[in-house]
N, C-alpha and C. Protein backbone atom coordinates (compact mmCIF):
# COMPACT_ATOMS: atom_id res chain seq x y z
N UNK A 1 9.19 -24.35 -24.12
CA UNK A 1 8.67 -23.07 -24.52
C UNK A 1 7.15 -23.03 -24.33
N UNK A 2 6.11 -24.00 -24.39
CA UNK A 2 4.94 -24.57 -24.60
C UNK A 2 4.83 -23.83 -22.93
N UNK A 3 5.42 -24.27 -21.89
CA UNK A 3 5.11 -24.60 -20.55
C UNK A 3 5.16 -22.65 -20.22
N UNK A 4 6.50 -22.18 -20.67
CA UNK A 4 5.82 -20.68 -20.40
C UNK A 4 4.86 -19.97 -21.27
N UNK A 5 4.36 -20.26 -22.09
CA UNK A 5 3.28 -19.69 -22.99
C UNK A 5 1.59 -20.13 -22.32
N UNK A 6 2.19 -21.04 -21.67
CA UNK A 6 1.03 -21.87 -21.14
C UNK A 6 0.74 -21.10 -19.73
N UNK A 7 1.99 -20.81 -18.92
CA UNK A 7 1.98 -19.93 -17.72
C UNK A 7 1.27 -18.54 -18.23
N UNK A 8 1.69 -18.05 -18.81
CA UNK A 8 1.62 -16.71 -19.44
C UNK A 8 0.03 -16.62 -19.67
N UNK A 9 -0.20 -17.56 -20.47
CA UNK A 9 -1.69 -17.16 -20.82
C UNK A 9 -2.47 -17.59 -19.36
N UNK A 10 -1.95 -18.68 -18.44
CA UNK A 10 -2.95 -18.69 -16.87
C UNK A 10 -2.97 -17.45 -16.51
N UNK A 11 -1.68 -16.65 -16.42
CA UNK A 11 -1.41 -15.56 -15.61
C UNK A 11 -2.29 -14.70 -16.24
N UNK A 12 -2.42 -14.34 -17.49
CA UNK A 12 -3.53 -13.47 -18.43
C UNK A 12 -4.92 -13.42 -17.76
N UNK A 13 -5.22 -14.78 -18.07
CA UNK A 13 -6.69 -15.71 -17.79
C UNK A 13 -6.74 -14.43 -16.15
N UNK A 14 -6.12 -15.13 -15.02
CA UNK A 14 -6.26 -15.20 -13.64
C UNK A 14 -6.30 -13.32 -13.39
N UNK A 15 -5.74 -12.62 -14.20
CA UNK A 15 -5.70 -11.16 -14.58
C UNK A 15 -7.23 -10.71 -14.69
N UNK A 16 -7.28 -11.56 -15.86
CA UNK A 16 -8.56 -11.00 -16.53
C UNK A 16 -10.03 -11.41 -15.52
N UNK A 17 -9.49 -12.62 -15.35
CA UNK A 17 -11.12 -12.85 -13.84
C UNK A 17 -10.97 -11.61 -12.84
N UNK A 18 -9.81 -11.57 -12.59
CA UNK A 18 -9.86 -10.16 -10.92
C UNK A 18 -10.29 -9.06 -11.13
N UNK A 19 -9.48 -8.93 -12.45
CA UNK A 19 -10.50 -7.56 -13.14
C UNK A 19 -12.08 -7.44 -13.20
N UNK A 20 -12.40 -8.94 -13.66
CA UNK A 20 -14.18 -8.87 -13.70
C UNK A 20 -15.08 -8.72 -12.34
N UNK A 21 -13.91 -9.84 -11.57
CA UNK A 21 -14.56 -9.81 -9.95
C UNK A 21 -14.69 -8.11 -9.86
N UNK A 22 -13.58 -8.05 -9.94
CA UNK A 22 -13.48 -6.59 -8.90
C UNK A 22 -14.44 -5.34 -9.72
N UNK A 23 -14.31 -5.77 -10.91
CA UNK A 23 -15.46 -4.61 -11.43
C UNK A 23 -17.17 -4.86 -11.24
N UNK A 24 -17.20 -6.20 -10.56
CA UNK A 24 -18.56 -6.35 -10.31
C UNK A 24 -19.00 -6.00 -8.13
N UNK A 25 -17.49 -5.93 -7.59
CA UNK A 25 -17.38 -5.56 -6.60
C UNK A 25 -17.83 -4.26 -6.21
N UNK A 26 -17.24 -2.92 -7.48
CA UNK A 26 -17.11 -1.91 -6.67
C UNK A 26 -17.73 -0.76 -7.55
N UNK A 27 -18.02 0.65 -6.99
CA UNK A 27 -19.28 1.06 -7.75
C UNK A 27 -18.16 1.78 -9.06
N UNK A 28 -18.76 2.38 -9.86
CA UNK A 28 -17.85 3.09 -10.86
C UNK A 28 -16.76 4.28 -10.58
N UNK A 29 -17.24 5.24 -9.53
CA UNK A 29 -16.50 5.84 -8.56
C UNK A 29 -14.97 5.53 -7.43
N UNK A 30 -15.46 4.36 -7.22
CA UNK A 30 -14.66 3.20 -7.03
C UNK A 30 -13.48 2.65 -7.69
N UNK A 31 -14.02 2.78 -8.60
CA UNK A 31 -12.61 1.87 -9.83
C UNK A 31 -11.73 2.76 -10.38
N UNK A 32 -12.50 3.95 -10.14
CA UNK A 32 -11.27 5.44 -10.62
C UNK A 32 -10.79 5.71 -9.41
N UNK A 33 -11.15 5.33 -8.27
CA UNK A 33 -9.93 5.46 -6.77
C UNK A 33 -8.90 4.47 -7.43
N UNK A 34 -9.20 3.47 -7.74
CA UNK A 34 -7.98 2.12 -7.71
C UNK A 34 -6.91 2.63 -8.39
N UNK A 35 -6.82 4.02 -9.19
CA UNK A 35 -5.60 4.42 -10.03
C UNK A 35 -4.78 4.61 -9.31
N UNK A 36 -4.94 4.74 -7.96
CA UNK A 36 -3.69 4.31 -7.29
C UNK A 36 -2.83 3.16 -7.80
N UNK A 37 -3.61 2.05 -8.31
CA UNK A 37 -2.25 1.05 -8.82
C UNK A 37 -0.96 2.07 -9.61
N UNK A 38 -1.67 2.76 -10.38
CA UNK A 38 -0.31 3.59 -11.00
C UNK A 38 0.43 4.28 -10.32
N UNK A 39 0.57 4.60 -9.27
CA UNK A 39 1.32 4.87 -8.32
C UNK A 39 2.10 4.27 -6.92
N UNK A 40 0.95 3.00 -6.58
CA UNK A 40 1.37 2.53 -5.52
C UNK A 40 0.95 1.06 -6.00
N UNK A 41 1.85 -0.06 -7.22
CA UNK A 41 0.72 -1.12 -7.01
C UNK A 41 0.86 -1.87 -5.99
N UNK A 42 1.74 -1.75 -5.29
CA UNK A 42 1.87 -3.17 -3.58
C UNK A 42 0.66 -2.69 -2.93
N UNK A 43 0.63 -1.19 -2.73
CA UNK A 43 -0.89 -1.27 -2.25
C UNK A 43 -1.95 -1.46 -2.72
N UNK A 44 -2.26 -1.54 -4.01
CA UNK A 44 -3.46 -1.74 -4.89
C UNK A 44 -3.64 -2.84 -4.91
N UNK A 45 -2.65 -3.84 -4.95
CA UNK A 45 -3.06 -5.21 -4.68
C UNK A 45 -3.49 -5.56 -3.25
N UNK A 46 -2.74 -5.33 -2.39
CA UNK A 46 -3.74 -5.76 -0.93
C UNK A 46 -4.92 -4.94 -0.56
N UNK A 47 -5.56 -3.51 -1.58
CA UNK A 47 -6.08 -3.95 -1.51
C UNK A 47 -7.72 -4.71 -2.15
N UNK A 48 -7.05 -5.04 -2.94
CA UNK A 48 -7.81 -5.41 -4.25
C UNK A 48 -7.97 -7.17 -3.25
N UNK A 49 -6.77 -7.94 -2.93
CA UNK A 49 -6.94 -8.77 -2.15
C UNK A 49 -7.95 -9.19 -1.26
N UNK A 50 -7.66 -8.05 -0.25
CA UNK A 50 -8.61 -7.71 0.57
C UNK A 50 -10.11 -7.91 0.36
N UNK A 51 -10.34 -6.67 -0.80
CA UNK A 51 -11.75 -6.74 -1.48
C UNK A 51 -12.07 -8.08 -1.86
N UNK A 52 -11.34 -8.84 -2.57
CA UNK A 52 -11.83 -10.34 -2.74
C UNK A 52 -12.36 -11.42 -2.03
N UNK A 53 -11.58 -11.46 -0.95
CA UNK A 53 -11.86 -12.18 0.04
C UNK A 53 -12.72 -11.78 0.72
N UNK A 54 -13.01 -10.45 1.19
CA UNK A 54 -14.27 -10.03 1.97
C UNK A 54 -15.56 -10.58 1.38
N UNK A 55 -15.30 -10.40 0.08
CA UNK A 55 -16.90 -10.67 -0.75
C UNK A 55 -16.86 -12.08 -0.65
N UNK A 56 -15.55 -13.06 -0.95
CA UNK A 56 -16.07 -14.45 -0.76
C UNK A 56 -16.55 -14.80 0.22
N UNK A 57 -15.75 -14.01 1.34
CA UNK A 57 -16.52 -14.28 2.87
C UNK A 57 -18.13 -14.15 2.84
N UNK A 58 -18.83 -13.11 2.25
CA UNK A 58 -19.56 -12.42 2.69
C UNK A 58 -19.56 -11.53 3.41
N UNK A 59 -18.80 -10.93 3.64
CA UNK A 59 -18.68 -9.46 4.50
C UNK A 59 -18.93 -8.35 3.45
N UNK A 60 -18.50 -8.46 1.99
CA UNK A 60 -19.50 -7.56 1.60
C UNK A 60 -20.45 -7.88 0.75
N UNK A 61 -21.51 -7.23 1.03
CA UNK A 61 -23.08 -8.00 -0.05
C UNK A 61 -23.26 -6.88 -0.98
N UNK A 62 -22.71 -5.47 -0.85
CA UNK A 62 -23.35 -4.86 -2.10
C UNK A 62 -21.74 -4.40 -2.43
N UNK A 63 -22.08 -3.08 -3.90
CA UNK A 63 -21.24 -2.86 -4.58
C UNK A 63 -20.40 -1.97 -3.20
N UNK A 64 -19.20 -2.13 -3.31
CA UNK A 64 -17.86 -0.80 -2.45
C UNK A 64 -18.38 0.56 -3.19
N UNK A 65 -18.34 1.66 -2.39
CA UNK A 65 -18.40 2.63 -3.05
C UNK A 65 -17.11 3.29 -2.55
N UNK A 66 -16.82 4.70 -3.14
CA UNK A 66 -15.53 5.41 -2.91
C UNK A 66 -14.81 5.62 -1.76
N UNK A 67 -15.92 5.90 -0.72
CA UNK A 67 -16.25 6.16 0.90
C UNK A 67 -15.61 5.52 1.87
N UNK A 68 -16.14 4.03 1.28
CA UNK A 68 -15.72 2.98 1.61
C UNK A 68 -14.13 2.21 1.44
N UNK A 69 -13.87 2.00 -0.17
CA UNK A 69 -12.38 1.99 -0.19
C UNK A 69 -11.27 3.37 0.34
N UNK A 70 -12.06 4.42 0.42
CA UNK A 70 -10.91 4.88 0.83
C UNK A 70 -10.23 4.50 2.08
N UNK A 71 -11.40 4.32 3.06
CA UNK A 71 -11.36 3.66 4.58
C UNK A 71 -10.67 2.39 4.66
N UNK A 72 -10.32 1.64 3.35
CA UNK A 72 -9.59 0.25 3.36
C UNK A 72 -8.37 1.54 3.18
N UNK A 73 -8.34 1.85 2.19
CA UNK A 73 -6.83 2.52 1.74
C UNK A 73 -6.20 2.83 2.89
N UNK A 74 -7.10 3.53 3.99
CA UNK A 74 -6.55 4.55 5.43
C UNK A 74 -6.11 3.30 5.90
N UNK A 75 -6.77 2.18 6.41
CA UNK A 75 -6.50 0.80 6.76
C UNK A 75 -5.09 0.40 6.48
N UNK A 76 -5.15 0.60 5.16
CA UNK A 76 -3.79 -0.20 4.73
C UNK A 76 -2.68 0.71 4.88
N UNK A 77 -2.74 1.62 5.05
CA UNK A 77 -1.81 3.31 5.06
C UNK A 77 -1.07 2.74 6.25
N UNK A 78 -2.58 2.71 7.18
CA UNK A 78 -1.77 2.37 8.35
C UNK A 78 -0.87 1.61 9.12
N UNK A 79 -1.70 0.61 8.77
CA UNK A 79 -0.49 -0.63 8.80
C UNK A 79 0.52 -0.75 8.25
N UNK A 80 1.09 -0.27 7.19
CA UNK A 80 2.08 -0.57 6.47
C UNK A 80 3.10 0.59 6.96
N UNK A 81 2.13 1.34 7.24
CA UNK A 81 2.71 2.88 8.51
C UNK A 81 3.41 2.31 9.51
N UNK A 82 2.90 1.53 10.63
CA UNK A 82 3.49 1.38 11.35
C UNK A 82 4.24 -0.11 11.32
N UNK A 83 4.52 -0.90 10.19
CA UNK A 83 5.40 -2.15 10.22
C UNK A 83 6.98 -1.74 9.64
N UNK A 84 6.59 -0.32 9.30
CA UNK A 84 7.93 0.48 8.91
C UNK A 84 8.73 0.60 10.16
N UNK A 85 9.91 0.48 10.18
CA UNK A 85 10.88 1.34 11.23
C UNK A 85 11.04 2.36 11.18
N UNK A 86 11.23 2.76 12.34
CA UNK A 86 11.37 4.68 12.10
C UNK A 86 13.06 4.38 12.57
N UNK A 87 13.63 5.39 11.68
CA UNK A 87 15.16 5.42 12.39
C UNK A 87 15.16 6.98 12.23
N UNK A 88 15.66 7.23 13.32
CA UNK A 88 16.64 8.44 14.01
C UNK A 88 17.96 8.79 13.96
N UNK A 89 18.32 9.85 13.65
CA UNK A 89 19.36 10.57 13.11
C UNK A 89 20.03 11.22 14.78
N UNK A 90 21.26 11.09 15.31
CA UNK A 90 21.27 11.85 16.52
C UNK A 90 22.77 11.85 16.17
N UNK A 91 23.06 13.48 16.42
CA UNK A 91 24.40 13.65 15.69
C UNK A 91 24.83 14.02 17.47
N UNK A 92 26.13 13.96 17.16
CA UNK A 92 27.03 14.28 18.46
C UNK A 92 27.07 15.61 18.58
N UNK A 93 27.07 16.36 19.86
CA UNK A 93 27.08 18.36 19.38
C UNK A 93 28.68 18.17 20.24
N UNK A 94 29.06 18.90 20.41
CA UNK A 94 30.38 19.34 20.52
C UNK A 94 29.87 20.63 21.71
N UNK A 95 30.08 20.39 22.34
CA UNK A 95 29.70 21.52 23.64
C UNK A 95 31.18 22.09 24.65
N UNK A 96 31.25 23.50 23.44
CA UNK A 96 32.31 24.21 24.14
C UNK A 96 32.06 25.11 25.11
N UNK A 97 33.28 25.24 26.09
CA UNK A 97 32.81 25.93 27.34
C UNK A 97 33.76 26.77 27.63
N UNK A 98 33.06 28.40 27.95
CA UNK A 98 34.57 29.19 28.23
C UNK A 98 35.61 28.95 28.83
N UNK A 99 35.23 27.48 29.56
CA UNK A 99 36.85 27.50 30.65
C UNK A 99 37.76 27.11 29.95
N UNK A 100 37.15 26.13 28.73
CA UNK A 100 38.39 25.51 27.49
C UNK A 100 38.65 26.64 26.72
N UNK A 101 38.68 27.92 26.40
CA UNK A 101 38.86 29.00 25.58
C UNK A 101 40.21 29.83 26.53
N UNK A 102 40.00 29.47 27.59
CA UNK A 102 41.35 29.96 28.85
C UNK A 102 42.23 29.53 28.87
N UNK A 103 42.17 27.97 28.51
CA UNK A 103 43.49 26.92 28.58
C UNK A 103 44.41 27.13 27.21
N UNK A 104 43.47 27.95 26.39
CA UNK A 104 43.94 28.03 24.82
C UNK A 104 44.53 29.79 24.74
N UNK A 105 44.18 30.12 25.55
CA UNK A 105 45.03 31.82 25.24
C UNK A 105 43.91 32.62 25.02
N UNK A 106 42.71 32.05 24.33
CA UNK A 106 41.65 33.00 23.72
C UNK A 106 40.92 33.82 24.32
């Protein structure tokens, strides 16, 4: 019981740092875009991901502003746009022709 209480509170802990990172990442404007998690969180995490790693990289040196994540969001729209399959619907038509209306009396 010790060992999931023990998980539980890492998982808390590791919560609570991303939250700090990311609120020192992005401007205040910024962090009210991310309410997308309440709607989409698979995307809020990549790209909250994203944001992380860029800054460890150094690719970004100042705060994200709104402008900016949205242009990750379009980013991620897209891709996830096109790793989708598109499937197609193609129904059979039935193509009657007066010469079959002759063979029938009609």
């Amino acid at each position: 019981m010790d060992d999931k209480q023990d998980e539980a509170a890492k998982q808390q802990q590791m919560e609570e740092m991303r939250h700090s990172f990311l609120a020192q990442i992005l401007t205040n404007e910024a962090r009210e875009r991310r309410k997308i998690a309440i709607v989409k969180p698979e995307k809020a995490r990549v790209v909250e991901e994203m944001l992380i790693r860029m800054r460890q990289t150094g690719q970004i040196r100042q705060k994200v502003d709104e402008d900016q994540l949205k242009g990750l969001l379009e980013q991620i729209s897209g891709t996830t746009e096109q790793a989708k399959p598109k499937v197609t619907i193609q129904r059979r038509r039935m193509d009657y022709s007066d010469d079959e209306d002759e063979d029938y009396g009609l």
